[in-house]
Protein backbone atom coordinates (compact mmCIF):
# COMPACT_ATOMS: atom_id res chain seq x y z
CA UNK A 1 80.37 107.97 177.35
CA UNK A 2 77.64 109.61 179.59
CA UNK A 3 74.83 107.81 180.92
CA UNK A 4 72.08 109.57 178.70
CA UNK A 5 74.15 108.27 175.49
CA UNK A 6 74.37 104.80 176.77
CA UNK A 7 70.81 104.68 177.51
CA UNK A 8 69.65 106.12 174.04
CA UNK A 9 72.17 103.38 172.30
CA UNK A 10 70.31 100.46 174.11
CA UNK A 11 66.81 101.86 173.47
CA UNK A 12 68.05 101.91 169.71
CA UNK A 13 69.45 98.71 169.60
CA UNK A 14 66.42 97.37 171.30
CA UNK A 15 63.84 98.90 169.02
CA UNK A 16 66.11 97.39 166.12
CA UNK A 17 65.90 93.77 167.08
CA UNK A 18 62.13 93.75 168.18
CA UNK A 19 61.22 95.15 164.85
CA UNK A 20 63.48 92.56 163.53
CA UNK A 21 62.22 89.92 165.30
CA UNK A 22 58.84 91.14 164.15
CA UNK A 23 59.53 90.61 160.59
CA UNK A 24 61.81 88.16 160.42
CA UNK A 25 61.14 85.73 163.07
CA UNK A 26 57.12 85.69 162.64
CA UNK A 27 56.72 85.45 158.93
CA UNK A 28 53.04 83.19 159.76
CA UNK A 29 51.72 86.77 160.59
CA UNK A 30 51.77 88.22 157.14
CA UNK A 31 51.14 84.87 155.55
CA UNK A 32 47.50 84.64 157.19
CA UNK A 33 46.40 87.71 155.08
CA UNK A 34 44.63 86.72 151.43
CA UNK A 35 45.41 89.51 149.45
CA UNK A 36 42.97 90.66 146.77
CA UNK A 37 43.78 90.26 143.13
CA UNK A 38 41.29 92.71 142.04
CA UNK A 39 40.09 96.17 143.35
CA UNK A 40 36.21 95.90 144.92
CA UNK A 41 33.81 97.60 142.93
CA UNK A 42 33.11 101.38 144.21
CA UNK A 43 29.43 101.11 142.01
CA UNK A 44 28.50 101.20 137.78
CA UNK A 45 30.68 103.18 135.70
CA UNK A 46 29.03 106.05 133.27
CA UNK A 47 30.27 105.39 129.71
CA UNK A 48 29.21 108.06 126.97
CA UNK A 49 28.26 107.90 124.11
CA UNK A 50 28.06 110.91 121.16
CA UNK A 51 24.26 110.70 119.77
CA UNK A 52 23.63 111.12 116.38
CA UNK A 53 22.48 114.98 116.87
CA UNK A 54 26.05 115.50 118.66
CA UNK A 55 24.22 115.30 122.27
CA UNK A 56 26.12 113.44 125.19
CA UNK A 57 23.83 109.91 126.20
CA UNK A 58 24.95 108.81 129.39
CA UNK A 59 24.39 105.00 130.35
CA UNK A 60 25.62 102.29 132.14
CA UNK A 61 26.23 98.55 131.60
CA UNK A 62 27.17 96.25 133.70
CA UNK A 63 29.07 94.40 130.80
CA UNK A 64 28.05 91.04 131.08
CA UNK A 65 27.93 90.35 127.85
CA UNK A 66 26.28 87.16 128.12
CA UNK A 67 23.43 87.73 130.34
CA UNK A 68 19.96 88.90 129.44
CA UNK A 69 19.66 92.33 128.42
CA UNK A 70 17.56 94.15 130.65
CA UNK A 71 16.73 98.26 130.17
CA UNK A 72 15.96 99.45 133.36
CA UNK A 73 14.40 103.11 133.95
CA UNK A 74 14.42 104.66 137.32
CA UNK A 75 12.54 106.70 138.70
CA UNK A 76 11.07 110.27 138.40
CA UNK A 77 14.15 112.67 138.50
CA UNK A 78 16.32 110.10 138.78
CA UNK A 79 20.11 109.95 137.35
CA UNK A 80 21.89 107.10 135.63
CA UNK A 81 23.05 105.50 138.71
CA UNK A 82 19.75 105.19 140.05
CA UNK A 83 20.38 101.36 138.96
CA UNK A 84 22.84 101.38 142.14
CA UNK A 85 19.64 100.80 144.52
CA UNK A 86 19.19 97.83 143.12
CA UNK A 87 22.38 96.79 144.14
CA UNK A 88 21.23 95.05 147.28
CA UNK A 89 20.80 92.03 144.95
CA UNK A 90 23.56 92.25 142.48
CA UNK A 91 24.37 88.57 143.85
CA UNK A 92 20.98 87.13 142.83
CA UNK A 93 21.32 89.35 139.42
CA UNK A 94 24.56 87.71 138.47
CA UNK A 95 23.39 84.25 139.57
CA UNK A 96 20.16 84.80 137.26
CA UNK A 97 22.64 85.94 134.55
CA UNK A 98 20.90 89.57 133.71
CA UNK A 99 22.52 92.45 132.31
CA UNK A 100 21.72 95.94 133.39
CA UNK A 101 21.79 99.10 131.27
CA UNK A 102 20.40 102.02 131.47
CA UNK A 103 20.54 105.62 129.89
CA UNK A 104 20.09 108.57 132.05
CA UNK A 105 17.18 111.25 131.17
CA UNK A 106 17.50 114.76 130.37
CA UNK A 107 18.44 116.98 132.68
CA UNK A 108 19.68 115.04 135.31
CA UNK A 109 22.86 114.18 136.67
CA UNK A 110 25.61 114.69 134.39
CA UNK A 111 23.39 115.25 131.13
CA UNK A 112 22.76 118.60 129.87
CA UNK A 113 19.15 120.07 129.86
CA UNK A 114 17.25 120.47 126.87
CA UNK A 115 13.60 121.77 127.01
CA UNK A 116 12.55 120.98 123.57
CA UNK A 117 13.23 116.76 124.10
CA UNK A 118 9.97 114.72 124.93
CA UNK A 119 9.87 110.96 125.34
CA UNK A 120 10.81 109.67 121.49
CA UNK A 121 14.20 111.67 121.94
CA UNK A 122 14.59 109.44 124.89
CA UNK A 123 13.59 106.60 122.77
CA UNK A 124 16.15 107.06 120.39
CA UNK A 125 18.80 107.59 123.00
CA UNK A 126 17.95 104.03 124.06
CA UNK A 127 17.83 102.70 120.65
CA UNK A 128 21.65 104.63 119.94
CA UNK A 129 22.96 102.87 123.10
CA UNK A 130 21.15 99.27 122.51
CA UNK A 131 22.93 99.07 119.21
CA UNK A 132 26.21 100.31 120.05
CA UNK A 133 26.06 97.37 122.52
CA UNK A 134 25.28 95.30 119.61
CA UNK A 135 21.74 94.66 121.49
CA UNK A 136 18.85 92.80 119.47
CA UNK A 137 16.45 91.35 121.71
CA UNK A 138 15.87 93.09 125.67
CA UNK A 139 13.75 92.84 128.66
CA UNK A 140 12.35 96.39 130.11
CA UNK A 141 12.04 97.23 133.94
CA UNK A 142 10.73 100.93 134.63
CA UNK A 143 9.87 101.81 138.29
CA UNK A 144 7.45 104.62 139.55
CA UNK A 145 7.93 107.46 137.52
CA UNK A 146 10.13 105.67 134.61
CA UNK A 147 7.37 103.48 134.16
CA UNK A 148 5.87 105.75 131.04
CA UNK A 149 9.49 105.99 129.64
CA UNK A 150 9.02 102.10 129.61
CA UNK A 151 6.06 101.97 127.72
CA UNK A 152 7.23 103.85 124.95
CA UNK A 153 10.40 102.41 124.53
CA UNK A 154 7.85 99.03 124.37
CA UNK A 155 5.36 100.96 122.01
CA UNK A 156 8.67 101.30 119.33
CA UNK A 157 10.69 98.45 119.86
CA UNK A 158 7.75 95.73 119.97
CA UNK A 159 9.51 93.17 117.94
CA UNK A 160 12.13 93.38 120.05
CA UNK A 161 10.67 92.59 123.49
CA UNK A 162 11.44 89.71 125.45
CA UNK A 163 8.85 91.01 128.38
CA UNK A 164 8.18 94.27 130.12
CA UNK A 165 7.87 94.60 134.02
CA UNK A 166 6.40 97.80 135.64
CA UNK A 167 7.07 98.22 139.74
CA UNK A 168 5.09 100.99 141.57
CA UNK A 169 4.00 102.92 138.54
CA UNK A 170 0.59 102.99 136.28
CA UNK A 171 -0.31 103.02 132.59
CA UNK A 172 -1.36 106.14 132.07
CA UNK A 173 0.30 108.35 129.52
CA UNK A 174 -1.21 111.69 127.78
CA UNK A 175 -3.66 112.38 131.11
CA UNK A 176 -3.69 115.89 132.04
CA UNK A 177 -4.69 114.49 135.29
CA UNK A 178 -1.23 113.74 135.58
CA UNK A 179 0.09 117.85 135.68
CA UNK A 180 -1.21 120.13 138.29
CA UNK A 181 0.72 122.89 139.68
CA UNK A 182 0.13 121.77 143.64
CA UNK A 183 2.41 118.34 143.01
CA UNK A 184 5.24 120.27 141.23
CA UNK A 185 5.67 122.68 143.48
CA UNK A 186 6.15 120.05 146.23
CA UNK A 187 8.26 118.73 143.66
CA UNK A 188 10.41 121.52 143.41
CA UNK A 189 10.53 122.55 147.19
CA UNK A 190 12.03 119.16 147.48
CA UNK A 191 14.79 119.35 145.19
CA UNK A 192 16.65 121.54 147.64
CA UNK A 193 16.70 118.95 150.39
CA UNK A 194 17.80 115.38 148.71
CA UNK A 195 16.92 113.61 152.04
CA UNK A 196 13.89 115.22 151.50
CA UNK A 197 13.48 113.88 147.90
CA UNK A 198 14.12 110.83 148.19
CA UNK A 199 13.40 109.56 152.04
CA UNK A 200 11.67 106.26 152.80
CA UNK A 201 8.98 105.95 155.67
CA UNK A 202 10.31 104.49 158.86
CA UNK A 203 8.30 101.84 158.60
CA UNK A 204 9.44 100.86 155.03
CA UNK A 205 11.07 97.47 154.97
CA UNK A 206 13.80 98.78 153.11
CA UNK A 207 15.39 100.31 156.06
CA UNK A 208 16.60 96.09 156.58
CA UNK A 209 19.17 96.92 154.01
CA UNK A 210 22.33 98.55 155.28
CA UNK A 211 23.22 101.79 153.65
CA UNK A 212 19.96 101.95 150.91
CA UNK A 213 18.68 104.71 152.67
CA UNK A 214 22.07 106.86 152.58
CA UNK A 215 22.82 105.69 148.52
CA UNK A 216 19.31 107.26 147.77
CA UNK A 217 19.94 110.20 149.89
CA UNK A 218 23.31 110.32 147.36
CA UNK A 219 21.33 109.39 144.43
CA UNK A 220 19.28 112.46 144.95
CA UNK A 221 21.91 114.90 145.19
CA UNK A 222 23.53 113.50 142.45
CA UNK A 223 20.44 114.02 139.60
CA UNK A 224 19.78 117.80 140.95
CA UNK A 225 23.34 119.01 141.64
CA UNK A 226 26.38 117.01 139.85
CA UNK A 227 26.86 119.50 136.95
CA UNK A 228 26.25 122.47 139.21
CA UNK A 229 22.41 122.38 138.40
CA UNK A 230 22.04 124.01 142.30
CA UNK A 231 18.30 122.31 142.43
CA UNK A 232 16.90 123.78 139.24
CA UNK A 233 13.55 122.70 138.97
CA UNK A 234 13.18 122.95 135.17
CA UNK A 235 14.34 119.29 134.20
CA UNK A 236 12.18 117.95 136.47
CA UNK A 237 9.18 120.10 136.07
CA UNK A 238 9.77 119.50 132.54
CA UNK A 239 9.70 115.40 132.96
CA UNK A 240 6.17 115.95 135.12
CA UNK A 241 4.72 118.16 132.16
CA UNK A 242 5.62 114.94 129.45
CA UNK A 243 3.60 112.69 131.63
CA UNK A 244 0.69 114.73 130.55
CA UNK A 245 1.44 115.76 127.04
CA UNK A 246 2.78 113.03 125.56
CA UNK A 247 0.29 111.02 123.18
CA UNK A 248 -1.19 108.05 124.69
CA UNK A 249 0.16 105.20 124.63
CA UNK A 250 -0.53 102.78 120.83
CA UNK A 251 0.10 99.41 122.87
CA UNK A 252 -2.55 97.25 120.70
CA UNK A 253 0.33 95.83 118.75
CA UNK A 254 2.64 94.70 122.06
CA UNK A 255 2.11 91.15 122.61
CA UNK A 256 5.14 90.77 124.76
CA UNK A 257 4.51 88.99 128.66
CA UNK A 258 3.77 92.02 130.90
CA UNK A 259 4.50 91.74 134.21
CA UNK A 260 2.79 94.75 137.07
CA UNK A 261 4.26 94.60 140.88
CA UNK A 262 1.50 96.51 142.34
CA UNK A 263 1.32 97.88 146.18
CA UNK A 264 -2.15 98.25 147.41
CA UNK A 265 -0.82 101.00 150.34
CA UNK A 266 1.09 103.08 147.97
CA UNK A 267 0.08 106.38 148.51
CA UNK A 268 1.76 108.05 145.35
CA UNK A 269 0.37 106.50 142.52
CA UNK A 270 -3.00 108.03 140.95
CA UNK A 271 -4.89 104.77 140.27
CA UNK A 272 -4.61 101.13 141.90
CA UNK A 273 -6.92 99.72 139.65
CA UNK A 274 -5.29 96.42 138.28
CA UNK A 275 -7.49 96.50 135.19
CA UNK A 276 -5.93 99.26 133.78
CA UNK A 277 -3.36 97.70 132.83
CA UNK A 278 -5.41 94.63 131.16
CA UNK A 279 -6.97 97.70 129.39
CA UNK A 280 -3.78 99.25 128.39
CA UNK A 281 -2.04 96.11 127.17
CA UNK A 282 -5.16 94.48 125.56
CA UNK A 283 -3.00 91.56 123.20
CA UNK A 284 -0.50 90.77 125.83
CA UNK A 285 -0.08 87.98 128.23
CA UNK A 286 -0.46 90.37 131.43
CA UNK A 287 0.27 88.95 135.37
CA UNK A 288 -0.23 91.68 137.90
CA UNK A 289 1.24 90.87 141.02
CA UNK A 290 -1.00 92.57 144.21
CA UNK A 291 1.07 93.09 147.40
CA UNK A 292 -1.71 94.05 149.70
CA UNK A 293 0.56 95.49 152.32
CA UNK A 294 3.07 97.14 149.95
CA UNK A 295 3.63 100.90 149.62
CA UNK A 296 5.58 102.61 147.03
CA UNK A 297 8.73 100.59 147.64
CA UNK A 298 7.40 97.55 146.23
CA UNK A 299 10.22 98.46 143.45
CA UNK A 300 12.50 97.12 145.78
CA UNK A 301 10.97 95.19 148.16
CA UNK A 302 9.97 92.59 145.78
CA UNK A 303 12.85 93.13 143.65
CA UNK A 304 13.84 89.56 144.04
CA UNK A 305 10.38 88.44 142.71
CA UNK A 306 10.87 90.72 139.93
CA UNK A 307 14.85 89.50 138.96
CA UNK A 308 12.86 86.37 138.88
CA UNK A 309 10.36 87.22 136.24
CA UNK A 310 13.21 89.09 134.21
CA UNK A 311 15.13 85.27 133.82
CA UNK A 312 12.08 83.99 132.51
CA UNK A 313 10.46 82.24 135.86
CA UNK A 314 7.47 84.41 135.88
CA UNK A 315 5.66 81.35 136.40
CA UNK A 316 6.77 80.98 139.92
CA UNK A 317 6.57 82.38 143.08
CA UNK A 318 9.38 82.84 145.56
CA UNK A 319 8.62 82.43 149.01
CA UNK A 320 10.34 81.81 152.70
CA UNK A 321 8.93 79.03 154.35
CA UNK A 322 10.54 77.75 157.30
CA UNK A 323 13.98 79.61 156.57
CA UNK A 324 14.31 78.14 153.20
CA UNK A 325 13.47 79.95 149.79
CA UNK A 326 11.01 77.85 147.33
CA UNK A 327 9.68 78.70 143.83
CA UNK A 328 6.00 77.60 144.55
CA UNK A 329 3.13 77.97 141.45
CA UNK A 330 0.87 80.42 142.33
CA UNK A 331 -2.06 77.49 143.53
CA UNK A 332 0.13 76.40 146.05
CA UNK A 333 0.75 79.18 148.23
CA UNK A 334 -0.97 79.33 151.69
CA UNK A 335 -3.02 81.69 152.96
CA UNK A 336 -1.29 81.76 156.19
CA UNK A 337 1.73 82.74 158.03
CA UNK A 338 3.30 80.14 157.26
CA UNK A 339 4.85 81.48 154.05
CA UNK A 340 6.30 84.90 153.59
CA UNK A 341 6.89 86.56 149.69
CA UNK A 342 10.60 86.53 148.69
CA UNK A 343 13.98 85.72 150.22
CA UNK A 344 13.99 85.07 153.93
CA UNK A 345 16.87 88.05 154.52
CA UNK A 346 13.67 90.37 154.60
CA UNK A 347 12.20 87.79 157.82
């Protein structure tokens, strides 16, 4: 035997038993590991759902069956899994036993576009997917632009109500106001760049929460290009011109609590006026929360506030004083620094 054979047969041999020894002789190393029963969530899952006139309603719920039913609209242009922004909290959402669903728009993400739907076809779609769920009684949460979806799923489904909460988003429905050409073009430049679309001011306190930023960057690109839509303008264009058509809102007969999260820095909406909405909800118990510092992200900034509300503690606020978290009636707040609105993460 050469010298180059030996030496290969001992490297061999010695490879052997120190992978041997590995495995064998150190079985505490594998034993430290906890291995997961269950795969981690990746985000909701889109279920379907054939509508009555054969259309495809896509929605998502986050199946806990037990919790409070909450409908939750996103935003203008926004796709089903808009709901994944508000993710940041699931935690709190489970611990306050709420359940999530929503039901994507037309046009955007994965649901076909159809130019002669208006808001009641919506409606309906909501209605299809509420009882499929079995679903009697529900909360409603619109943001910004799904905010006049939200009122007229409340102007139909009164009865039904258990309260209505509008973030970042005003009353008014059938105001020409509402449609000019100037805002959808910007609109529609937009579409083309997601980050564009849907980007957050540096200074936006949301930029605390690792990876929102980058999911609405994804949630963007998702409503205006899943199906191969390349940008098209028309759904959203189409969504701006309802804003503006649409009858005005018959809310005389809502009596449901109404709850407003209202920015006084936001620099999108048309009207800050808190009255409006006394106006526009005249026979309902209505709380508008002011946020004198907030901007249009009050949707999410005080989402904890607002997950609050949804379980039925509207009556309290939540504050960080001192590094701990206290529900606090609204008299006994301070007007100082020494108490900061909602979970002391955002500190």
């Amino acid at each position: 035997m050469d010298i180059f054979t030996c030496w290969l047969r001992i490297k061999r041999n010695l490879t052997t038993s120190l992978v041997f020894l590995f495995v064998v002789g150190s079985p505490g190393l594998l034993a430290q590991i906890d291995y997961q029963a269950n795969f981690d969530s990746l985000g909701p899952t889109v279920e379907q759902l054939t509508a009555t006139d054969g259309r495809v309603i896509n929605y998502i719920d986050d199946a806990n069956e037990s919790g409070i039913p909450v409908v939750f609209t996103g935003g203008l242009g926004t796709s089903v899994r808009a709901v994944r922004l508000l993710d940041f909290l699931e935690t709190m959402r489970a611990d306050l036993n709420l359940r999530f669903i929503t039901i994507e728009r037309n046009g955007f993400g994965q649901t076909e576009f159809d130019e002669n739907l208006d808001m009641s076809d919506y409606v309906n779609d909501v209605e299809q997917v509420l009882a499929h769920l079995n679903i009697e009684e529900f909360a409603l949460f619109g943001i910004s632009g799904g905010g006049p979806y939200t009122a007229k799923i409340a102007e139909t489904n009164s009865q039904r109500l258990l309260s209505i909460h509008m973030a970042a988003t005003n009353p008014a429905i059938g105001n020409p106001q509402g449609c000019n050409n100037s805002a959808a073009n910007a609109y529609t430049e937009m579409l083309r760049y997601p980050m564009e679309f849907f980007g957050f001011p540096p200074d936006s306190p949301l930029h605390q929460i690792e990876g929102f930023q980058a999911t609405a960057f994804d949630e963007a690109a998702r409503a205006h290009n899943l199906r191969g839509q390349s940008a098209d303008p028309a759904p959203l264009l189409h969504e701006i011109g309802l804003y503006c058509t649409e009858n005005e809102l018959d809310s005389a007969h809502i009596t449901a609590p109404v709850y407003v999260y209202l920015g006084l820095q936001d620099q999108v909406l048309r009207t800050l006026n808190p009255e409006d909405w006394y106006e526009a909800y005249p026979n309902a118990d209505v709380t508008v929360r002011i946020y004198p510092d907030g901007g249009h992200d009050v949707q999410y900034r005080h989402l904890d506030q607002i997950l609050l509300d949804l379980a039925g503690q509207g009556d309290r606020i939540l504050v960080c004083a001192d590094g701990i978290e206290r529900l606090l009636a609204p008299d006994d707040l301070e007007a100082d620094d020494s108490q900061s609105l909602g979970l002391c993460v955002w500190q």
